[in-house]
N, C-alpha and C. Protein backbone atom coordinates (compact mmCIF):
# COMPACT_ATOMS: atom_id res chain seq x y z
N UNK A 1 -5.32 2.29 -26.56
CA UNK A 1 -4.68 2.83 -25.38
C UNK A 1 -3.29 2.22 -25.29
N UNK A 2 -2.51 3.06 -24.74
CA UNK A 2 -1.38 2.44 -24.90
C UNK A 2 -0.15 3.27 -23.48
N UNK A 3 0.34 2.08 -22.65
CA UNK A 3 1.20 2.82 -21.61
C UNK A 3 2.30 3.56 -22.20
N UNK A 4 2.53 4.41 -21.67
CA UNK A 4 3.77 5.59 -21.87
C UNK A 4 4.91 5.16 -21.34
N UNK A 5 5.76 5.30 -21.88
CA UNK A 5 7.52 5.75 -22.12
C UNK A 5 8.16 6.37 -21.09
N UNK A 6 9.42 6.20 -20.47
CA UNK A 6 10.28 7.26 -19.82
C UNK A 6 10.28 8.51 -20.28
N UNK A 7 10.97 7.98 -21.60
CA UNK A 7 10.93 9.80 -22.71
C UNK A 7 9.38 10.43 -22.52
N UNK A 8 8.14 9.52 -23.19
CA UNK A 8 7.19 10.63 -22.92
C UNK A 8 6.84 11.22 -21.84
N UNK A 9 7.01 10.94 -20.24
CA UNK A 9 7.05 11.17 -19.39
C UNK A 9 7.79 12.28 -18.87
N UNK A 10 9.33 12.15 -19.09
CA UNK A 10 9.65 13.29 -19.10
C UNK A 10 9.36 15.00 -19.91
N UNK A 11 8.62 13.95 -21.28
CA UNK A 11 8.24 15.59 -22.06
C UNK A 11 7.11 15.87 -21.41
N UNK A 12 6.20 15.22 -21.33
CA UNK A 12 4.92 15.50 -20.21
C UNK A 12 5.17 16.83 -18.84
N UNK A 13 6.35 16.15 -18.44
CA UNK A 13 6.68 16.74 -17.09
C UNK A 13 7.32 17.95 -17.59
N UNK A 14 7.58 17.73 -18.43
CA UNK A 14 8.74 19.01 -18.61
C UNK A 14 7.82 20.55 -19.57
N UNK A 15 7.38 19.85 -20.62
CA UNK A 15 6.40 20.84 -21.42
C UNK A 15 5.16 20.99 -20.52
N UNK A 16 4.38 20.22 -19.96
CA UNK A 16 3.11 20.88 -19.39
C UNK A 16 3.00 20.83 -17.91
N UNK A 17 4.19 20.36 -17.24
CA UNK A 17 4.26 20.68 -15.57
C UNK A 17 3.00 19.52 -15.09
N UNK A 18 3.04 18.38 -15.91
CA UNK A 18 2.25 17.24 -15.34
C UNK A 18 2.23 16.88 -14.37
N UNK A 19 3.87 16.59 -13.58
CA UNK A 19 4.55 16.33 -12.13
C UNK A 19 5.49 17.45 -11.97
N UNK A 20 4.62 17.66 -10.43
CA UNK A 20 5.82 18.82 -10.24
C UNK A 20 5.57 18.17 -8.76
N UNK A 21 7.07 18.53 -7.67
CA UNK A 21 8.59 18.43 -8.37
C UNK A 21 8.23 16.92 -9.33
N UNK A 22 9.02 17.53 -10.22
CA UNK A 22 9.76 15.93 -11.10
C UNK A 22 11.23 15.67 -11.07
N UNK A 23 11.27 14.66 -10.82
CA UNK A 23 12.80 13.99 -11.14
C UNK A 23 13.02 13.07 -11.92
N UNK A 24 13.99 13.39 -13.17
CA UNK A 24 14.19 12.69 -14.67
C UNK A 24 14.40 11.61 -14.47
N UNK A 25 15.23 11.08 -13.46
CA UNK A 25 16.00 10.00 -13.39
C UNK A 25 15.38 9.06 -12.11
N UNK A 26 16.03 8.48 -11.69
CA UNK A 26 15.64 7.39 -10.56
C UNK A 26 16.73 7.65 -9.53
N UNK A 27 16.18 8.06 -8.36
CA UNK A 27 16.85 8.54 -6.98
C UNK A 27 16.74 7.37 -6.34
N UNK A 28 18.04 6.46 -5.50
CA UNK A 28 18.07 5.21 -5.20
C UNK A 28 19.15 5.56 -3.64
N UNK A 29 19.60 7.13 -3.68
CA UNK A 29 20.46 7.34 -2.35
C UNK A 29 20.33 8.49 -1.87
N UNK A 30 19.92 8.94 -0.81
CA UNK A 30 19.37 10.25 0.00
C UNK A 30 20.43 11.29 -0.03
N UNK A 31 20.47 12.14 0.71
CA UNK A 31 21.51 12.75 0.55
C UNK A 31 22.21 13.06 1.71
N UNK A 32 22.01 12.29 2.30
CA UNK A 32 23.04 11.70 3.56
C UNK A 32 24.04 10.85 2.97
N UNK A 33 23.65 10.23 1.78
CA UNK A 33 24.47 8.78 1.26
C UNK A 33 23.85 7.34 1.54
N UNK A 34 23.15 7.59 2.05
CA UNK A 34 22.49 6.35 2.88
C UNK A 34 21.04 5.99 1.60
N UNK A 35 21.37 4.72 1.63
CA UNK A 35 20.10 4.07 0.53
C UNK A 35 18.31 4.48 1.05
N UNK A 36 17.55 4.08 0.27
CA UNK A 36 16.64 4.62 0.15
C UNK A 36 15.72 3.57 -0.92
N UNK A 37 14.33 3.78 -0.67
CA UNK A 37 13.28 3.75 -1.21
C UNK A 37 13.32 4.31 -2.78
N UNK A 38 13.43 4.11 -3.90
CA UNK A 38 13.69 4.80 -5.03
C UNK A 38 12.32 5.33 -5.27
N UNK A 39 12.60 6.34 -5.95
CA UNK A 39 11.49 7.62 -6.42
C UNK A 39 12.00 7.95 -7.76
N UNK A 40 11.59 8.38 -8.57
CA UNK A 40 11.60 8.76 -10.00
C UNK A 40 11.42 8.38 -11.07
N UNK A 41 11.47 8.71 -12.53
CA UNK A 41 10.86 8.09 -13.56
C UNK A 41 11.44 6.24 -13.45
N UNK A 42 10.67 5.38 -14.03
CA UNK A 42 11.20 4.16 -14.04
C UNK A 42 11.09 4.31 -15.83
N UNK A 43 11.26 3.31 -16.27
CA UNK A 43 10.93 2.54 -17.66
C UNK A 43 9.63 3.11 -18.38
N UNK A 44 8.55 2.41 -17.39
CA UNK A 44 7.31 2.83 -18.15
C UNK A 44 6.71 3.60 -16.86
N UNK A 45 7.03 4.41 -15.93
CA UNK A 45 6.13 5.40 -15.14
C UNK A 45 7.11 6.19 -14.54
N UNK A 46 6.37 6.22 -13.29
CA UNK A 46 7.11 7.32 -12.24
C UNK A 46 6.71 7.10 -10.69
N UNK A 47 7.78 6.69 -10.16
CA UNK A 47 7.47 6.47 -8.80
C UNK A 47 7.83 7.80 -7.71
N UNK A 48 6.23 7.49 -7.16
CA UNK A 48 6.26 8.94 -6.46
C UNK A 48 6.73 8.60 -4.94
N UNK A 49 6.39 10.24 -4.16
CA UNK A 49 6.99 9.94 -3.22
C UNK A 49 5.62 9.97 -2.02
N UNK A 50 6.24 10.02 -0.45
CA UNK A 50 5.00 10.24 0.54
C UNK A 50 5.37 11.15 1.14
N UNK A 51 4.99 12.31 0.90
CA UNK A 51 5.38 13.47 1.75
C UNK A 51 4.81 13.54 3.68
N UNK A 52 5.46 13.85 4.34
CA UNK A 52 5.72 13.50 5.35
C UNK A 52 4.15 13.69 6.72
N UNK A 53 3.19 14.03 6.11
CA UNK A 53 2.10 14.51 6.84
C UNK A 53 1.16 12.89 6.93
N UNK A 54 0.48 12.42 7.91
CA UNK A 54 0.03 11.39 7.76
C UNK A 54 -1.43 11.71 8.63
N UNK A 55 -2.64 10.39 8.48
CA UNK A 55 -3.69 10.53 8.92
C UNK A 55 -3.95 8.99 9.72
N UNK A 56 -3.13 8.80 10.84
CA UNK A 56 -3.28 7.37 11.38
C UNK A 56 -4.62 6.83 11.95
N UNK A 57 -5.91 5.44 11.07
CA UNK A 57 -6.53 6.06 11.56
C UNK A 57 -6.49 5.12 13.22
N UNK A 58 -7.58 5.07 14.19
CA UNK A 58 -7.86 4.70 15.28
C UNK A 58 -9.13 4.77 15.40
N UNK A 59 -9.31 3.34 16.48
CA UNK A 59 -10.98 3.48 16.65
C UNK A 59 -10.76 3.58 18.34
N UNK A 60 -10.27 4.80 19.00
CA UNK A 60 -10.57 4.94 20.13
C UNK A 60 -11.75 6.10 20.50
N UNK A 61 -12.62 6.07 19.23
CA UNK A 61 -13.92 6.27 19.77
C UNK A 61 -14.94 5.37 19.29
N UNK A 62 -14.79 4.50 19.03
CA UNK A 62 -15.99 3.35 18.91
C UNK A 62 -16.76 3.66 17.25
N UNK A 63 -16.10 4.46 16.60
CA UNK A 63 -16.79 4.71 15.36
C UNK A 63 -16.94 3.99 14.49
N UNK A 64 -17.84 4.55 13.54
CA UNK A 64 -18.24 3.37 12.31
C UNK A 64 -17.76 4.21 11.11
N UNK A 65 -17.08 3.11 10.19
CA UNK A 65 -16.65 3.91 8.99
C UNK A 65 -17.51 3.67 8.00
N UNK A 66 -17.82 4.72 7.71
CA UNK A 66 -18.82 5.63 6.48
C UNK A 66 -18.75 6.78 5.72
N UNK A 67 -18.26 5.84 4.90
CA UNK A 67 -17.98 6.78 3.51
C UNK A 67 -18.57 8.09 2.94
N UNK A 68 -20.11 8.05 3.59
CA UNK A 68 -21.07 8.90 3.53
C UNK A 68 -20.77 10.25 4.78
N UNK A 69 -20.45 10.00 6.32
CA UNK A 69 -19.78 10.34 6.61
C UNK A 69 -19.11 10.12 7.59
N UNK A 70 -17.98 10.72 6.99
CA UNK A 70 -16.59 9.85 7.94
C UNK A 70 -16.01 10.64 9.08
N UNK A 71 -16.39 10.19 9.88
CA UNK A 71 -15.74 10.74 11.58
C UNK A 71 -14.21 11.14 11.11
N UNK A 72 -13.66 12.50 10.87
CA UNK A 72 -12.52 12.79 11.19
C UNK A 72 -11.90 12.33 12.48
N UNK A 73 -12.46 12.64 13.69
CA UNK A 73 -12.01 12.16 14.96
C UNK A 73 -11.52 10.51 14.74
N UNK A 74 -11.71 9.86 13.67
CA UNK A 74 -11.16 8.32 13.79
C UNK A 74 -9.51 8.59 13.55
N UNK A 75 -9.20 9.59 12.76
CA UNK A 75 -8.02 9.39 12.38
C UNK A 75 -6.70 10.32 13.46
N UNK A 76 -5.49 9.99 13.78
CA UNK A 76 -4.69 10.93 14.81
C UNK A 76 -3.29 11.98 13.70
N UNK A 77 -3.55 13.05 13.24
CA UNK A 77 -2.80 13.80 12.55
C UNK A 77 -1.04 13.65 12.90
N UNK A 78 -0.23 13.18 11.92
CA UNK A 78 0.85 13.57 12.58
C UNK A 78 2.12 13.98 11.17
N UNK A 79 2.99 14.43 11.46
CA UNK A 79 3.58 14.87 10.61
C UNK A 79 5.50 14.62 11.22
N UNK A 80 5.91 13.67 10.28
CA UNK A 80 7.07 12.67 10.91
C UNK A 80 7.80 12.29 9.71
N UNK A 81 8.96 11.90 9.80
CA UNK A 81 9.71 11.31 8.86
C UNK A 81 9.18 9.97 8.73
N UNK A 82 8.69 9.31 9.77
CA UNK A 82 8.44 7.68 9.62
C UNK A 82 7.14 7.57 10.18
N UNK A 83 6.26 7.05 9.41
CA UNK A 83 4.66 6.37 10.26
C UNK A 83 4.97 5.19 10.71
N UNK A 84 4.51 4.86 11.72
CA UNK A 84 4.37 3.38 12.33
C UNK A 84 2.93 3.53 12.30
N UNK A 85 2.13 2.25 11.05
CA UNK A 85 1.11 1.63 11.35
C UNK A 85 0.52 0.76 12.20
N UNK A 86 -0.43 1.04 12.94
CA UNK A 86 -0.56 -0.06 14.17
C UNK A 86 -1.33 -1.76 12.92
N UNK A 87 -1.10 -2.61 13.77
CA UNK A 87 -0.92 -4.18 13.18
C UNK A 87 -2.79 -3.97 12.80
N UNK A 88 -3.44 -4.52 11.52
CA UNK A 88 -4.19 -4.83 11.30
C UNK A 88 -5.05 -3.11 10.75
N UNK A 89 -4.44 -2.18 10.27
CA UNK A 89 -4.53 -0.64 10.56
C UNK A 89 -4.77 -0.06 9.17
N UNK A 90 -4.81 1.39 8.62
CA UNK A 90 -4.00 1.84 7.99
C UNK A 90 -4.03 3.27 8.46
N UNK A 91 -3.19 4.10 7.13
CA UNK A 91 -2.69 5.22 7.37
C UNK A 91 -2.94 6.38 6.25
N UNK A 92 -3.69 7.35 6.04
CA UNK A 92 -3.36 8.15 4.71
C UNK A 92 -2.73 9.22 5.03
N UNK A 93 -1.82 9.27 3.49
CA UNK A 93 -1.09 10.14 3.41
C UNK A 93 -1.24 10.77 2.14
N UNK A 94 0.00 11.76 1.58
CA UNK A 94 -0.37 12.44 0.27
C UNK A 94 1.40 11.92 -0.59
N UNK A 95 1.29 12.56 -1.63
CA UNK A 95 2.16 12.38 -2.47
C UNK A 95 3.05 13.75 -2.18
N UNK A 96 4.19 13.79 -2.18
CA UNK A 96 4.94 15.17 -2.38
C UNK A 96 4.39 15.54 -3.99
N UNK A 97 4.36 14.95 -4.70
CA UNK A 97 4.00 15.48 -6.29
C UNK A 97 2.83 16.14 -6.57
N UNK A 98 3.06 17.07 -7.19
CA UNK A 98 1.29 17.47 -7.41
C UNK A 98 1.25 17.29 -9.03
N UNK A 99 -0.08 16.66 -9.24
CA UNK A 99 -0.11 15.78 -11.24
C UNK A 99 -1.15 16.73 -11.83
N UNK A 100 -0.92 16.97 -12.63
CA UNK A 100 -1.79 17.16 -13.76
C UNK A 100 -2.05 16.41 -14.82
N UNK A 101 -3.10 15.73 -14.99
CA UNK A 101 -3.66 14.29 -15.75
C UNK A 101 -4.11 15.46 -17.01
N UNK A 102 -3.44 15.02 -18.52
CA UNK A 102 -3.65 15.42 -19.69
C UNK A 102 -5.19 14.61 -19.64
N UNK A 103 -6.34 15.39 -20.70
CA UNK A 103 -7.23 14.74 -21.29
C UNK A 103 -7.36 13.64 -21.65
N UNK A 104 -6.06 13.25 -22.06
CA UNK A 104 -6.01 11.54 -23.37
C UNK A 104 -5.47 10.41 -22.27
N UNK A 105 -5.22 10.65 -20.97
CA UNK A 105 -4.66 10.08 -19.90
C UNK A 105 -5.37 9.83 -19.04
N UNK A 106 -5.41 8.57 -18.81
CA UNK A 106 -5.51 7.72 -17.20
C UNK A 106 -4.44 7.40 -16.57
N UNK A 107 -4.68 7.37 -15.38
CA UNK A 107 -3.54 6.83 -14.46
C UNK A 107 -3.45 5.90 -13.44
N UNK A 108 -2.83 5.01 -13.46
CA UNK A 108 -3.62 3.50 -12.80
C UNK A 108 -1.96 4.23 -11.69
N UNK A 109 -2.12 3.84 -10.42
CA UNK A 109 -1.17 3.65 -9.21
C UNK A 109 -0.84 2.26 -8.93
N UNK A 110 0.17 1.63 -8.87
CA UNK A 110 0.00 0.27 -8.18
C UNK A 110 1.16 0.89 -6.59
N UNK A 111 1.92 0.06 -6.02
CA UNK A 111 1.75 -0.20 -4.73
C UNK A 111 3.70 -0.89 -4.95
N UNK A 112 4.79 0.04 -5.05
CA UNK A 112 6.36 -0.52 -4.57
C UNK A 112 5.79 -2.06 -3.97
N UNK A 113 7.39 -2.99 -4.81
CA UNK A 113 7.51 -4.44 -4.26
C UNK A 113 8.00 -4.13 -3.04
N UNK A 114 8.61 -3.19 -2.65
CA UNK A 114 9.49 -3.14 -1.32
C UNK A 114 8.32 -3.02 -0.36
N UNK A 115 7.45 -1.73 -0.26
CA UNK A 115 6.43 -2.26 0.61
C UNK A 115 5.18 -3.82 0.72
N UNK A 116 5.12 -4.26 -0.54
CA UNK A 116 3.95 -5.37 -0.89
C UNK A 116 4.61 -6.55 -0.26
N UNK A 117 6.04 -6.61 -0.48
CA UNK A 117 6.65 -7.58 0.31
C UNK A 117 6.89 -7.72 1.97
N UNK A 118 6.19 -6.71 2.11
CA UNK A 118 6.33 -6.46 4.01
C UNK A 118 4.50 -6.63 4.70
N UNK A 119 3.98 -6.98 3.52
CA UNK A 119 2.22 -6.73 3.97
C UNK A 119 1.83 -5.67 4.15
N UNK A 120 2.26 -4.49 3.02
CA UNK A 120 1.66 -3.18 3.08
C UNK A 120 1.37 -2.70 2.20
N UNK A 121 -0.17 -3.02 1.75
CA UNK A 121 -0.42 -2.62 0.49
C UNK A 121 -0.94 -0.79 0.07
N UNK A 122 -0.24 -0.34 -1.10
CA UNK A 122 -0.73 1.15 -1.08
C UNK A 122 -1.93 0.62 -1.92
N UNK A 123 -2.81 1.72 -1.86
CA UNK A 123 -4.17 1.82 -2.56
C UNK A 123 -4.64 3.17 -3.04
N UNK A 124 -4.45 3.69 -4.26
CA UNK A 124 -5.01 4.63 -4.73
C UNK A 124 -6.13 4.59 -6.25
N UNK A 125 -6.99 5.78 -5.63
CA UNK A 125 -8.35 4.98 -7.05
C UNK A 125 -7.39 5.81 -8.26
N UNK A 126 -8.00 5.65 -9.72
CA UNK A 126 -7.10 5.97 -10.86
C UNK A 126 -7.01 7.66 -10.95
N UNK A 127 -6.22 8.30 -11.70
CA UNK A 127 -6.56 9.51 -11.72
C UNK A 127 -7.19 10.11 -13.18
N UNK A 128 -7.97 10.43 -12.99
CA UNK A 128 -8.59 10.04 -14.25
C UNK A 128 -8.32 11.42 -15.40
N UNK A 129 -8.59 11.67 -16.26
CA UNK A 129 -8.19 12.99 -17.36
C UNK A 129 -8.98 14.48 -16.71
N UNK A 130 -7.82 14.86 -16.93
CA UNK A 130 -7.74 16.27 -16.57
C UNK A 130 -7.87 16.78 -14.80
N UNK A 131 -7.87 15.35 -13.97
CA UNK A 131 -7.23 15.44 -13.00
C UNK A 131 -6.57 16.07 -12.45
N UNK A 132 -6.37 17.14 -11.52
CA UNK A 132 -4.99 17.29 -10.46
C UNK A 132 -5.01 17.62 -8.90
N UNK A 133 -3.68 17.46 -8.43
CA UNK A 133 -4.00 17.51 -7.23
C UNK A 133 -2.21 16.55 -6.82
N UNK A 134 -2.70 16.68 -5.05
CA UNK A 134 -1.87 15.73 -4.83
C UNK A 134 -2.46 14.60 -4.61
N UNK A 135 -2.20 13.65 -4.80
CA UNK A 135 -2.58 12.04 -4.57
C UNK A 135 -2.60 11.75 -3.24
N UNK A 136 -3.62 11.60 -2.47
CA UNK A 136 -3.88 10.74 -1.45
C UNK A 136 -3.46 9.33 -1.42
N UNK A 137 -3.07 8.49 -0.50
CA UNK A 137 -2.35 7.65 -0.72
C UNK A 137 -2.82 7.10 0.44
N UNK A 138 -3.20 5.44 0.52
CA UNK A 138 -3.83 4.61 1.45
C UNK A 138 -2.75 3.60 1.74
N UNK A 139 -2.26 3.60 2.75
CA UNK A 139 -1.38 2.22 3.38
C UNK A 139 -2.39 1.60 4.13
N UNK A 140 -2.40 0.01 3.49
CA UNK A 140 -3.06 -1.20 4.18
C UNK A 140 -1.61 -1.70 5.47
N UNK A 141 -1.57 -1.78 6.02
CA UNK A 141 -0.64 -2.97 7.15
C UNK A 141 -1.96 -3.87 7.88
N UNK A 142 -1.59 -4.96 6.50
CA UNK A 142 -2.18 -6.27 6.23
C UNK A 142 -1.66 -7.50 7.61
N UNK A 143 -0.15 -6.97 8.43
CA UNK A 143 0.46 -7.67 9.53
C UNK A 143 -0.27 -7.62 10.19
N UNK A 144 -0.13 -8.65 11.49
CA UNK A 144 -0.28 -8.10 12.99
C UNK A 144 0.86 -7.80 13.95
N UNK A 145 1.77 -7.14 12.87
CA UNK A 145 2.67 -6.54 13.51
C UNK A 145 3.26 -4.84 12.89
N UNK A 146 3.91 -3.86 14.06
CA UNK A 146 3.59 -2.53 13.85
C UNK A 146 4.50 -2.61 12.06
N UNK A 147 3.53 -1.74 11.27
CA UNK A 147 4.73 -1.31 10.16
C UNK A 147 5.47 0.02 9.66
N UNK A 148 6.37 0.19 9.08
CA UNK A 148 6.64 1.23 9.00
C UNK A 148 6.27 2.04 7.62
N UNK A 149 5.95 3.41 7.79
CA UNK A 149 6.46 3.71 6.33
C UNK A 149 7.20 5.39 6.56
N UNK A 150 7.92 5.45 5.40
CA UNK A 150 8.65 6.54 5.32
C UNK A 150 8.50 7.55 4.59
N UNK A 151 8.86 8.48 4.88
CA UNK A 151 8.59 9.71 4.22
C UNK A 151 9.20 10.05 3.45
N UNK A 152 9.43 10.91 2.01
CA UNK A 152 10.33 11.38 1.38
C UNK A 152 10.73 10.49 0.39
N UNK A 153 10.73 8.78 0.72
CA UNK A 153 10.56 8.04 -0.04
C UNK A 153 9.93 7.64 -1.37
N UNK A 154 9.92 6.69 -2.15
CA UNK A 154 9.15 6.11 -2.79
C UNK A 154 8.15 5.62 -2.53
N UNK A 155 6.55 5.23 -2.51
CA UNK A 155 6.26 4.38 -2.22
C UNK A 155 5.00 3.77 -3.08
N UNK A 156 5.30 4.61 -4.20
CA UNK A 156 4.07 3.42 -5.44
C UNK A 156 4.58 3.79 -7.01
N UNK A 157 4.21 3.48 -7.33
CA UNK A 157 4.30 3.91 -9.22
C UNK A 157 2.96 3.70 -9.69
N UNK A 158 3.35 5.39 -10.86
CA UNK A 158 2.27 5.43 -11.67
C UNK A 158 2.62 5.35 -12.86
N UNK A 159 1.17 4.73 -13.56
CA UNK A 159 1.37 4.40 -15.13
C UNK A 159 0.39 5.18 -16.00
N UNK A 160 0.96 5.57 -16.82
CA UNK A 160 -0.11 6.55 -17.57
C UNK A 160 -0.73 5.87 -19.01
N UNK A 161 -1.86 5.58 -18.70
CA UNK A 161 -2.35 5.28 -20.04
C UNK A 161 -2.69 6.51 -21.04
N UNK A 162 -1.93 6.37 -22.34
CA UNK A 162 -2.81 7.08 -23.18
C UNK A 162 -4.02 6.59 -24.40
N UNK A 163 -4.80 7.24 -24.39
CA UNK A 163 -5.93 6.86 -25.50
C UNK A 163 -5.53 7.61 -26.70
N UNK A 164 -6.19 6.83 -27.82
CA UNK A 164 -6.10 7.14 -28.80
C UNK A 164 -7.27 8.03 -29.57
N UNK A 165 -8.27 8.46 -28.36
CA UNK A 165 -9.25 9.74 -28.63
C UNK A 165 -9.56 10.41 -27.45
N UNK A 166 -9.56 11.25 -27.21
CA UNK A 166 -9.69 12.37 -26.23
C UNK A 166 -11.50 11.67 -25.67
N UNK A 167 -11.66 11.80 -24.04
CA UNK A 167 -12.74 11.51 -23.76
C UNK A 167 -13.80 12.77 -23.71
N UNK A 168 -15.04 12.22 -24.00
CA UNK A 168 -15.87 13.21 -23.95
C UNK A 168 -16.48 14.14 -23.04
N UNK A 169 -16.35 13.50 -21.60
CA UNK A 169 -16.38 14.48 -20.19
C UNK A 169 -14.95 13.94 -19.24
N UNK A 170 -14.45 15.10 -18.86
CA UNK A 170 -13.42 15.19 -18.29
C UNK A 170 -13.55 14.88 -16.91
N UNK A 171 -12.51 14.86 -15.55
CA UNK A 171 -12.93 14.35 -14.30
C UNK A 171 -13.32 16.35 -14.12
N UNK A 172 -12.55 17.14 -14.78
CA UNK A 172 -12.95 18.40 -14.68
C UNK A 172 -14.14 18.87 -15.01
N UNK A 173 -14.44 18.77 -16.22
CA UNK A 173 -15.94 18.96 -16.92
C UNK A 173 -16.63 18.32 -16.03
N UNK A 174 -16.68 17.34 -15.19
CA UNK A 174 -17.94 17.27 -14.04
C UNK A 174 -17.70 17.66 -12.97
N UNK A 175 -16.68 18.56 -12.95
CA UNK A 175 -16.28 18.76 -11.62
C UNK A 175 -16.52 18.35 -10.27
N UNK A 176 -15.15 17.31 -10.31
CA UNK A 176 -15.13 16.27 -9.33
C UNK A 176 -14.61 16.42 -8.13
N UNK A 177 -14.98 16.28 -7.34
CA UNK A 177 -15.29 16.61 -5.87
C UNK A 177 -14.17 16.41 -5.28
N UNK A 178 -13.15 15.78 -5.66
CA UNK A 178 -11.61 16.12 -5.19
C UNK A 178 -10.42 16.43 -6.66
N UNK A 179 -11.26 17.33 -7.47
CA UNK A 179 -10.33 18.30 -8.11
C UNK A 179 -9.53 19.19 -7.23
N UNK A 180 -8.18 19.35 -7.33
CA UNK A 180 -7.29 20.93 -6.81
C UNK A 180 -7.15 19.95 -5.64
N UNK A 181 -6.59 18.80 -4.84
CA UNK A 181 -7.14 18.65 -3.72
C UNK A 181 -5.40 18.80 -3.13
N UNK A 182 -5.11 19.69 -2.11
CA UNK A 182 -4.01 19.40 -1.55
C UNK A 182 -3.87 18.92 -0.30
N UNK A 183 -3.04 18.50 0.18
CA UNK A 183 -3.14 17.71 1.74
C UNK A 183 -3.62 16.62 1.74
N UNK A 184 -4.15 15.47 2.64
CA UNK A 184 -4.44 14.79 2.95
C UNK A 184 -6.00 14.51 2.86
N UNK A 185 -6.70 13.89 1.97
CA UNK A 185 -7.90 14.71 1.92
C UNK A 185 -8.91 13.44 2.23
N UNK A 186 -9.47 13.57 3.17
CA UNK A 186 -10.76 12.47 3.60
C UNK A 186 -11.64 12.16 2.75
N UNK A 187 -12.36 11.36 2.88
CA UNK A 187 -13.78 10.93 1.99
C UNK A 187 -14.68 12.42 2.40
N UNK A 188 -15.00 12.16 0.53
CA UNK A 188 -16.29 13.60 0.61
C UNK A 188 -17.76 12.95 -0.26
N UNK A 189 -18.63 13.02 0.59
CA UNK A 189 -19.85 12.30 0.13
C UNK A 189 -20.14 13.24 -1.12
């Protein structure tokens, strides 16, 4: 197995529409002029973005979280340029990108220094081959104080592992229960 390249990344994106939108390069200034969160290919990945729809959650109904099943009513829908996480909280959101994971590919997410350095860790599980969708995206605010996050921004990088043999069942071939997934998408037992 072996992590991927800028260059292969861009042929990825470009020959099989792996990331769409994609951007070749690394976006570091908005287009106001005003700095920014960077988004785009790095070295060895691609830092995505958080498109602006969020799932804040709240326990102002006394609920229990269960994975098996999960009270939508915990979470408050909102759709904003900026989330404010309440202190000790988190927040899901999605990726503006929608991926298509080749067969010979895994994809590990880690979590921007710019947010990890503020106590806000992102959390996404891997995406595994033949994957797609948009990426759900978990903000921890690890503070006890409110945090922010932004939209349109950067706010993790992905790394693509490739193997050196194609796996024998795909996340498709078992058809996995958040294949195609767009929006913001909750736990599905």
């Amino acid at each position: 197995m072996s992590i991927k390249s800028d260059k292969w990344i861009r042929r990825m994106a470009e020959e099989s529409g792996m990331i769409e939108p994609f951007e070749p390069g690394q976006v570091r200034v908005g287009a106001d002029g005003g700095r920014m969160i960077s988004y785009g290919t790095s070295s060895y990945g691609y830092d995505v973005r958080c498109a602006n729809e969020f799932k804040v959650f709240t326990n102002i109904n006394s609920a229990m979280v269960d994975p098996k099943a999960f009270d939508e009513a915990s979470f408050v829908d909102m759709c904003a340029d900026v989330c404010i996480i309440p202190p000790n909280s988190f927040a899901l959101a999605r990726t503006i990108e929608y991926f298509r994971i080749p067969r010979n590919v895994l994809t590990i997410c880690l979590g921007k220094s710019t947010y990890a350095r503020c106590g806000i860790i992102v959390n996404v599980t891997p995406l595994e081959p033949e994957w797609e969708g948009h990426v759900t995206l978990e903000f921890s605010n690890t503070t006890n104080l409110p945090a922010k996050i932004y939209a349109n921004e950067g706010v993790a990088q992905m790394l693509f592992l490739e193997s050196d043999e194609v796996c024998e069942f795909s996340y498709k071939d078992r058809e996995g229960k958040y294949m195609g997934q767009r929006g913001v998408t909750l736990p599905r037992p």
